[in-house]
PDB file of N, CA and C in Angstrom:
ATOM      1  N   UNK A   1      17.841  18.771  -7.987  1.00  0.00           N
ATOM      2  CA  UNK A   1      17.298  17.621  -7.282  1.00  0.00           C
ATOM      3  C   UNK A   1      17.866  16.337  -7.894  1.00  0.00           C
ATOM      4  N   UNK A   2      18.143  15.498  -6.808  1.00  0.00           N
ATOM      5  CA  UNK A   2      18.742  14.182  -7.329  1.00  0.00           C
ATOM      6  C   UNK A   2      17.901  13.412  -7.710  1.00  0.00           C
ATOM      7  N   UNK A   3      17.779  12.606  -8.788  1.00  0.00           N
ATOM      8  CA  UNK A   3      16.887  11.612  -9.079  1.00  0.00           C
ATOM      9  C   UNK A   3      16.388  10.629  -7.935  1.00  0.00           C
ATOM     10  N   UNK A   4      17.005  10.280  -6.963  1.00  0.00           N
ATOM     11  CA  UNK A   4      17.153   9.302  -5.496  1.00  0.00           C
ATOM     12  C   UNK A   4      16.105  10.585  -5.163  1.00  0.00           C
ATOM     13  N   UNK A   5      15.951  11.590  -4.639  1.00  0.00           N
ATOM     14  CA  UNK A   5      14.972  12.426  -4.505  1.00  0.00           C
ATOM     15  C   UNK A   5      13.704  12.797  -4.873  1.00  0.00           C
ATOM     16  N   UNK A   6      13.227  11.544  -6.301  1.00  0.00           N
ATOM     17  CA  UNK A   6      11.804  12.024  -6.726  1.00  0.00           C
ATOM     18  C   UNK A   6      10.929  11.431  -6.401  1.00  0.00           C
ATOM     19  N   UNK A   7       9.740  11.527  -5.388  1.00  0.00           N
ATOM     20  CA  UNK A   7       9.008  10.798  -4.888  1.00  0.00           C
ATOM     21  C   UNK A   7       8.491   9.674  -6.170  1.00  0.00           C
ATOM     22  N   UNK A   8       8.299   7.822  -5.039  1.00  0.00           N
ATOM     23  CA  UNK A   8       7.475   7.225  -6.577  1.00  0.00           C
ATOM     24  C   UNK A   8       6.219   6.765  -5.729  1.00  0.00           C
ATOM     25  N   UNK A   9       5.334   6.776  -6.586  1.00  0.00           N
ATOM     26  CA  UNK A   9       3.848   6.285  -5.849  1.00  0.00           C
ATOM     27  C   UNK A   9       3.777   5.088  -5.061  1.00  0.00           C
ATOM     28  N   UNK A  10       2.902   5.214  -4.062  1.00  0.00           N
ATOM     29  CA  UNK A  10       3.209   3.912  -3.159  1.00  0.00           C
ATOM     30  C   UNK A  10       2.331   3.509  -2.599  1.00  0.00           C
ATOM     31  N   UNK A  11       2.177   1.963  -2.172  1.00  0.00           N
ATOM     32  CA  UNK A  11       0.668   1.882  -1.915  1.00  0.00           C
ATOM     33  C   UNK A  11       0.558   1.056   0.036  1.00  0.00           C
ATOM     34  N   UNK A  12      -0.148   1.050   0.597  1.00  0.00           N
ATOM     35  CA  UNK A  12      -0.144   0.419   1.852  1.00  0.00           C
ATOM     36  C   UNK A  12      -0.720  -1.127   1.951  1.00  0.00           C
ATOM     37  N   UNK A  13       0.005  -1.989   2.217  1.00  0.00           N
ATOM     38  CA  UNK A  13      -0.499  -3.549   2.294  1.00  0.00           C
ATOM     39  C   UNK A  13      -0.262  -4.390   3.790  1.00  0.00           C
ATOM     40  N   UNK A  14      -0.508  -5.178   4.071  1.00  0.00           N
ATOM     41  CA  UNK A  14      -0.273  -5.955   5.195  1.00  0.00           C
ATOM     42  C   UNK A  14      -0.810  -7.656   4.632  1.00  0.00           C
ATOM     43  N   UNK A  15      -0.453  -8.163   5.009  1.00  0.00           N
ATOM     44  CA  UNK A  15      -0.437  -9.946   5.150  1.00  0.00           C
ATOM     45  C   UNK A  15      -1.664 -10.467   5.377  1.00  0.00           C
ATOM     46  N   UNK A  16      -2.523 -11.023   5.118  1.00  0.00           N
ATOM     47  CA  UNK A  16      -3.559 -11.774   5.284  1.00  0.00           C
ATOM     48  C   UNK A  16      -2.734 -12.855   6.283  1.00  0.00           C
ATOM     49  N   UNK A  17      -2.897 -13.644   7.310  1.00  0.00           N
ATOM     50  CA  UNK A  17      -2.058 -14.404   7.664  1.00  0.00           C
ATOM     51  C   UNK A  17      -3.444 -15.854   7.743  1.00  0.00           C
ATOM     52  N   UNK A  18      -4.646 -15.529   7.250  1.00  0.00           N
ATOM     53  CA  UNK A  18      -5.685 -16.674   7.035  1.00  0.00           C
ATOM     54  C   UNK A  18      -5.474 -17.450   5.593  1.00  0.00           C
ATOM     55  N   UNK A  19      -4.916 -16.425   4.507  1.00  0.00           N
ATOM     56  CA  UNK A  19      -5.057 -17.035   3.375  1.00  0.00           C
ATOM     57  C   UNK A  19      -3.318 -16.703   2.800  1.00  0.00           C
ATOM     58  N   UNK A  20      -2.863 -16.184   3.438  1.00  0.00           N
ATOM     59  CA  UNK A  20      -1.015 -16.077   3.400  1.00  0.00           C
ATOM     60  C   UNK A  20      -1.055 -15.243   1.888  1.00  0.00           C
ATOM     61  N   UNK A  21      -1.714 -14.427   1.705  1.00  0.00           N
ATOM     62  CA  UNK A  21      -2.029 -13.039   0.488  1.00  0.00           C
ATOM     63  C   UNK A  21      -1.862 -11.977   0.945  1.00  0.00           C
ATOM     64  N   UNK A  22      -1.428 -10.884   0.195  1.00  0.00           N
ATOM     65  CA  UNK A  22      -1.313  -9.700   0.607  1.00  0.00           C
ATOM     66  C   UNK A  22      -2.536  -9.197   0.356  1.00  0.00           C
ATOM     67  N   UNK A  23      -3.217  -7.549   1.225  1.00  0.00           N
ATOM     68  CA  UNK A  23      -4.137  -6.830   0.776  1.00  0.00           C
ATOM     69  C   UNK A  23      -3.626  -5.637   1.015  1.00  0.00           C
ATOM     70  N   UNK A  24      -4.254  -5.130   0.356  1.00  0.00           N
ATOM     71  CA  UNK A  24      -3.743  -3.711  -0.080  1.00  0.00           C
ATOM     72  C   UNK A  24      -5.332  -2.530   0.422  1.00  0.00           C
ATOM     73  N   UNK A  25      -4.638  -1.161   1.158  1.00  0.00           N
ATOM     74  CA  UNK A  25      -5.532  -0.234   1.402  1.00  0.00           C
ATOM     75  C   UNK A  25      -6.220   0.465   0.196  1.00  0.00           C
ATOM     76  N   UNK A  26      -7.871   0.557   0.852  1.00  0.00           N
ATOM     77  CA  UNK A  26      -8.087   1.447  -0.596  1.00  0.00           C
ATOM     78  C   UNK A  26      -9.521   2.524   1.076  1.00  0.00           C
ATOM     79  N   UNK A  27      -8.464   3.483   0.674  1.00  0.00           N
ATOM     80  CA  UNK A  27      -9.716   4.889   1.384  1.00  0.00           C
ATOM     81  C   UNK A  27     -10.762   5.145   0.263  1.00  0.00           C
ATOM     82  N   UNK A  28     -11.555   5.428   1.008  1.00  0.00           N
ATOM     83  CA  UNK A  28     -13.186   5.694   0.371  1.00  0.00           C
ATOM     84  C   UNK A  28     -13.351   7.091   0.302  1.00  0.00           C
ATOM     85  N   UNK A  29     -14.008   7.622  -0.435  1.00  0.00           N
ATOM     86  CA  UNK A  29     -14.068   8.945  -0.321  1.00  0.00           C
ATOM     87  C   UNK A  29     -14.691   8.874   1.290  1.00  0.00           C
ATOM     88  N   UNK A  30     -15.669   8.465   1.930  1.00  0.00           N
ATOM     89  CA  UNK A  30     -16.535   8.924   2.586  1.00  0.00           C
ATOM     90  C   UNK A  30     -15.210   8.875   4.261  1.00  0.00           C
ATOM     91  N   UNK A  31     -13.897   8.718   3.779  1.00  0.00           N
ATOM     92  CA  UNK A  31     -12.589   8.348   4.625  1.00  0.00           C
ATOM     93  C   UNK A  31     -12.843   7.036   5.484  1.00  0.00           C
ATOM     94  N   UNK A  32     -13.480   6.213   5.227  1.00  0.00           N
ATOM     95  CA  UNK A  32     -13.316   4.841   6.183  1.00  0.00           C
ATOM     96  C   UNK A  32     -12.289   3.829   4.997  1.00  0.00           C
ATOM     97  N   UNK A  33     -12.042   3.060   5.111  1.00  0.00           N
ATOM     98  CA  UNK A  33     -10.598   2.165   5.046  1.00  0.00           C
ATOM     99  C   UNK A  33     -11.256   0.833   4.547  1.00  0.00           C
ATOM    100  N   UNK A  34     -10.440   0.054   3.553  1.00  0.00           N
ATOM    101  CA  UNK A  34     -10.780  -1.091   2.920  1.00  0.00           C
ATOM    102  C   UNK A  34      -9.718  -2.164   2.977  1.00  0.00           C
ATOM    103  N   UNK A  35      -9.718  -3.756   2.565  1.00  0.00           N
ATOM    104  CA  UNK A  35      -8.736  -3.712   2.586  1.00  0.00           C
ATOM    105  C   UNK A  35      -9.373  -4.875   1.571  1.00  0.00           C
ATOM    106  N   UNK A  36      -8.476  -4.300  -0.098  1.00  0.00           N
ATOM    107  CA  UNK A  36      -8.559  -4.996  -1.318  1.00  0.00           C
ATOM    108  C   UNK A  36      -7.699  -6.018  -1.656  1.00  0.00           C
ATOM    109  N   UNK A  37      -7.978  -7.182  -2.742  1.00  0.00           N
ATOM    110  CA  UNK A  37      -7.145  -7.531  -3.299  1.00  0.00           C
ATOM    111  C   UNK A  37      -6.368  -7.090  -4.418  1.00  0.00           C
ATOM    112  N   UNK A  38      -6.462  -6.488  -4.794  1.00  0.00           N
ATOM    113  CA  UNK A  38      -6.217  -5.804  -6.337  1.00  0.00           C
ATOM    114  C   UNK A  38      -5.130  -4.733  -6.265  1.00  0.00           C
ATOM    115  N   UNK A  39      -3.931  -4.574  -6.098  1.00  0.00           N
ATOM    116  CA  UNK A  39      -2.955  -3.536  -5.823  1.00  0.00           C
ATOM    117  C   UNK A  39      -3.389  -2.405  -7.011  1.00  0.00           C
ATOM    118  N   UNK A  40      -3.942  -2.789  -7.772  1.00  0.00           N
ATOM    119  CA  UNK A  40      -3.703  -1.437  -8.862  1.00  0.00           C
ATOM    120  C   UNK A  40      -4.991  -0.686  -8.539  1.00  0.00           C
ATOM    121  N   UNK A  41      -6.185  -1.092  -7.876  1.00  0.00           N
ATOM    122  CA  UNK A  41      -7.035  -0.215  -7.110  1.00  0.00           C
ATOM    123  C   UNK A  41      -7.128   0.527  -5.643  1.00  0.00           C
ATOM    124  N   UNK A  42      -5.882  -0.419  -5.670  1.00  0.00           N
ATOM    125  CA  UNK A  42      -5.642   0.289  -4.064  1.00  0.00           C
ATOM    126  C   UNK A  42      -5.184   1.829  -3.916  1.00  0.00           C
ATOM    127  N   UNK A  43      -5.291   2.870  -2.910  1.00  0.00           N
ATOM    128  CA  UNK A  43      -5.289   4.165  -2.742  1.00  0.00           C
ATOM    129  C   UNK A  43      -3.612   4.148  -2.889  1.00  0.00           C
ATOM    130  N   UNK A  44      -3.033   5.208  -3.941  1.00  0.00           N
ATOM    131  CA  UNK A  44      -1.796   5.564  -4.173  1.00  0.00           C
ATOM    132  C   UNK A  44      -1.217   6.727  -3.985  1.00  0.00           C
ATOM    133  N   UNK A  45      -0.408   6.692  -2.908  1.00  0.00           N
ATOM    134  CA  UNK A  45      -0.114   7.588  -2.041  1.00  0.00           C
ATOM    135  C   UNK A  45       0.942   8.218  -2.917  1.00  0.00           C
ATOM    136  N   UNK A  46       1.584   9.678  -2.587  1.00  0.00           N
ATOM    137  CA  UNK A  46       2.849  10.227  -3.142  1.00  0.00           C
ATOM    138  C   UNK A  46       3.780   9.815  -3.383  1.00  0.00           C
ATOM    139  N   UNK A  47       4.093   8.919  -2.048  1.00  0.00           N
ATOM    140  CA  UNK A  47       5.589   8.389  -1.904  1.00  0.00           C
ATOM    141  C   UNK A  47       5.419   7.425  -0.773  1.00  0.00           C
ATOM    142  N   UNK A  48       6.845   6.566  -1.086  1.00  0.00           N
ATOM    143  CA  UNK A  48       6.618   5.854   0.583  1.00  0.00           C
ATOM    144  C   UNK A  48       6.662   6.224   1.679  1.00  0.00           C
ATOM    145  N   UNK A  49       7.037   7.429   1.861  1.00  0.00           N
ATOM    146  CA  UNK A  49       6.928   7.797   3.347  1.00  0.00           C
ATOM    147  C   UNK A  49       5.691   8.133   3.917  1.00  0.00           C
ATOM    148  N   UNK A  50       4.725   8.578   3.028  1.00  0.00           N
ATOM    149  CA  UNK A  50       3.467   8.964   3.174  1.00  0.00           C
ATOM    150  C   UNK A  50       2.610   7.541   2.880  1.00  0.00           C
ATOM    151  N   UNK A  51       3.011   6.638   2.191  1.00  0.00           N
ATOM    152  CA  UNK A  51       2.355   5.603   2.800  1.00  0.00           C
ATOM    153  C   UNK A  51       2.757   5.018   4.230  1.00  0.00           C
ATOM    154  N   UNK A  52       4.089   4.985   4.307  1.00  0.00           N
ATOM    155  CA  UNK A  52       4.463   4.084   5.372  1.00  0.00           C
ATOM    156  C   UNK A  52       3.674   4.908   6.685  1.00  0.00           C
ATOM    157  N   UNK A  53       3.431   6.302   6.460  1.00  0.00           N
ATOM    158  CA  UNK A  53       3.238   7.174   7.457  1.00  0.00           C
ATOM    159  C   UNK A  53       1.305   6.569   7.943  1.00  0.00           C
ATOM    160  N   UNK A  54       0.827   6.572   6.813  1.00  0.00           N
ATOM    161  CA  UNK A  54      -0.036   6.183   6.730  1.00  0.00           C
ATOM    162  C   UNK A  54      -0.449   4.452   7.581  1.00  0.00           C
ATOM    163  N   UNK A  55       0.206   3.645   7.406  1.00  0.00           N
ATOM    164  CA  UNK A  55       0.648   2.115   7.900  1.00  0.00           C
ATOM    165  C   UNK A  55       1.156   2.510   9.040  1.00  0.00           C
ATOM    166  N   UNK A  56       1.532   3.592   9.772  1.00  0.00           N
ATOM    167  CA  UNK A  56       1.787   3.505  11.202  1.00  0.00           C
ATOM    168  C   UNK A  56       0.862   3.911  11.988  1.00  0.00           C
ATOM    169  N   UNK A  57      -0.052   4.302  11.120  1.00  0.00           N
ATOM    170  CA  UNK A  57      -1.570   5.483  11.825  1.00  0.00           C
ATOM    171  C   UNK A  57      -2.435   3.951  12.108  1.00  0.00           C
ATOM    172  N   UNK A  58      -2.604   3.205  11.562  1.00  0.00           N
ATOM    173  CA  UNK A  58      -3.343   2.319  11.490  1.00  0.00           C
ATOM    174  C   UNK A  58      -3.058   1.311  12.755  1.00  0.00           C
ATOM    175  N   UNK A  59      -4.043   0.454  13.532  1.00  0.00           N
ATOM    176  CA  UNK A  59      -4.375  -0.061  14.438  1.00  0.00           C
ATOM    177  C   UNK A  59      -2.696  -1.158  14.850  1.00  0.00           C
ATOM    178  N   UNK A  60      -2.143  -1.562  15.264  1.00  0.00           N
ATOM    179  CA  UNK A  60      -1.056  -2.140  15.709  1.00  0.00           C
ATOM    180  C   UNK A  60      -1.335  -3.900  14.729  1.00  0.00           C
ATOM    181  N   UNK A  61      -2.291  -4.428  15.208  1.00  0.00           N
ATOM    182  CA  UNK A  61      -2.709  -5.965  14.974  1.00  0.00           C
ATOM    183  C   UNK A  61      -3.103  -5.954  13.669  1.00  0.00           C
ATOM    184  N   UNK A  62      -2.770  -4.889  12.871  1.00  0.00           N
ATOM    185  CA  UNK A  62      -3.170  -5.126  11.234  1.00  0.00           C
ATOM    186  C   UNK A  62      -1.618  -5.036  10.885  1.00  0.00           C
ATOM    187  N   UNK A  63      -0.730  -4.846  11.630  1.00  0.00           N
ATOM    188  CA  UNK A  63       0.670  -4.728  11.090  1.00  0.00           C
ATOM    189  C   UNK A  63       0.979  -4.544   9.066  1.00  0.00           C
ATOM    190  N   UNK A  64       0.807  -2.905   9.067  1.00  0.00           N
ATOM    191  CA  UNK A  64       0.591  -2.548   7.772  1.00  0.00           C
ATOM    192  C   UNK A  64       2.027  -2.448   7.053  1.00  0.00           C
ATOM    193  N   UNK A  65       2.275  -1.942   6.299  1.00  0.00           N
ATOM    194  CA  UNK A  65       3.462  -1.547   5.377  1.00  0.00           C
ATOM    195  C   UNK A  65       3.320  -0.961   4.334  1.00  0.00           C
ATOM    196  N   UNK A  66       4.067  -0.292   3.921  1.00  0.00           N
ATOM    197  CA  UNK A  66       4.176   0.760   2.568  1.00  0.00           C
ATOM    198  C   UNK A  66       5.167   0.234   1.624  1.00  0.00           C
ATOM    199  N   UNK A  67       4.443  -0.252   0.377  1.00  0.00           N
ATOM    200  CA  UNK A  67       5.608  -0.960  -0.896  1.00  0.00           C
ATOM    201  C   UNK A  67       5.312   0.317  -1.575  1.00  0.00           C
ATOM    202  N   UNK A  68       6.492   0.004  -2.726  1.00  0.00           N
ATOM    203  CA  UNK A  68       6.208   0.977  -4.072  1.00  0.00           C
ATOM    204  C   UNK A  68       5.591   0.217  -4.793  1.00  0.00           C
ATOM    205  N   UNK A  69       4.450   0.758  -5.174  1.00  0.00           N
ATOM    206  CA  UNK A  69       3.571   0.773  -5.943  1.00  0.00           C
ATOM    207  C   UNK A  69       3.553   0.292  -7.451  1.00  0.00           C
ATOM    208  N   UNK A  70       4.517   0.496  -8.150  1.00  0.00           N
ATOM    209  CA  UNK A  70       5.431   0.039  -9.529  1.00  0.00           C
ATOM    210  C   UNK A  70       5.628  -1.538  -9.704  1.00  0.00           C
ATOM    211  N   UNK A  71       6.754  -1.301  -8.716  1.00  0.00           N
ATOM    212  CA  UNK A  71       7.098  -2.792  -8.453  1.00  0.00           C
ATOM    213  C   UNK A  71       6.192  -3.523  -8.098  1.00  0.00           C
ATOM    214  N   UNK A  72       5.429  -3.501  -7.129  1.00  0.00           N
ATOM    215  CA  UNK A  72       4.438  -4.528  -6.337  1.00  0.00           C
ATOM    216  C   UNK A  72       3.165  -4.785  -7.183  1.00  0.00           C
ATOM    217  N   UNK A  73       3.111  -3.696  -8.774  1.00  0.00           N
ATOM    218  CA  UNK A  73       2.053  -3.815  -9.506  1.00  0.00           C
ATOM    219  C   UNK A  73       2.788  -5.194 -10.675  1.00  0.00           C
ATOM    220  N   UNK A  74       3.921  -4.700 -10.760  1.00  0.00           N
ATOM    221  CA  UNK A  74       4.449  -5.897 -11.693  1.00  0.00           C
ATOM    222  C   UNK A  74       4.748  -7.289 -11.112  1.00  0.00           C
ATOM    223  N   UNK A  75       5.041  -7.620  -9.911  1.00  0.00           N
ATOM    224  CA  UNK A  75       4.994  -8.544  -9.158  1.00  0.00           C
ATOM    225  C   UNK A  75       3.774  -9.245  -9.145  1.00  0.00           C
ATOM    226  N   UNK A  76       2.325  -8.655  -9.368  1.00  0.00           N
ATOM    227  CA  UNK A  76       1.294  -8.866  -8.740  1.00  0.00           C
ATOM    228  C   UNK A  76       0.423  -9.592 -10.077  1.00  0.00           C
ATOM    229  N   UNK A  77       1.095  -9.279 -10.719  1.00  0.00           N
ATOM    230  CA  UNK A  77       0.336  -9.473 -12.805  1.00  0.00           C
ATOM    231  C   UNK A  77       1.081 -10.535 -12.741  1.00  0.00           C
ATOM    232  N   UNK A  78       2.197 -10.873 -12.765  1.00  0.00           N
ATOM    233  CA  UNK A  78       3.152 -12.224 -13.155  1.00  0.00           C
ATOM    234  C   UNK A  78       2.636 -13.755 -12.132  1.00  0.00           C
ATOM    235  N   UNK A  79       1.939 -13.011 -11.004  1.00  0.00           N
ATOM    236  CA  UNK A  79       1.269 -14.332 -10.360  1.00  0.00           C
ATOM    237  C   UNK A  79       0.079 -14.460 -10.773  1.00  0.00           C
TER     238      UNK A  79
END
């Protein structure tokens, strides 16, 4: 297996477009849907495809997206 091949954890966010912030998904056990500020509590999926897969299941007018999770945690500490 190629290293380009190892899934990295990933999380689902979309745009606040009231306060121009990102939020990030966090599932509940009880399966209903949140939408946090805090990327490092947000629900962390396998990989991005399974988030992004996840961000396409979701309602059209929340226009979601799947970051990696890594990056978008170190991005998120420096602001």
């Amino acid at each position: 297996m190629l290293a380009t091949d190892v899934p990295h954890p990933a999380i689902v966010a979309r745009t606040d477009p009231g306060r121009d912030a990102e939020r990030y998904l966090l599932e509940m056990p009880a399966g209903s849907l949140r939408w946090i500020e805090d990327p490092e509590a947000a629900t962390a999926f396998a990989s991005m495809r399974e988030a992004t897969r996840m961000a396409m299941r979701l309602p059209a007018a929340q226009r979601a997206y799947g970051l990696p999770r890594d990056a978008e945690l170190a991005v998120h500490k420096t602001h």
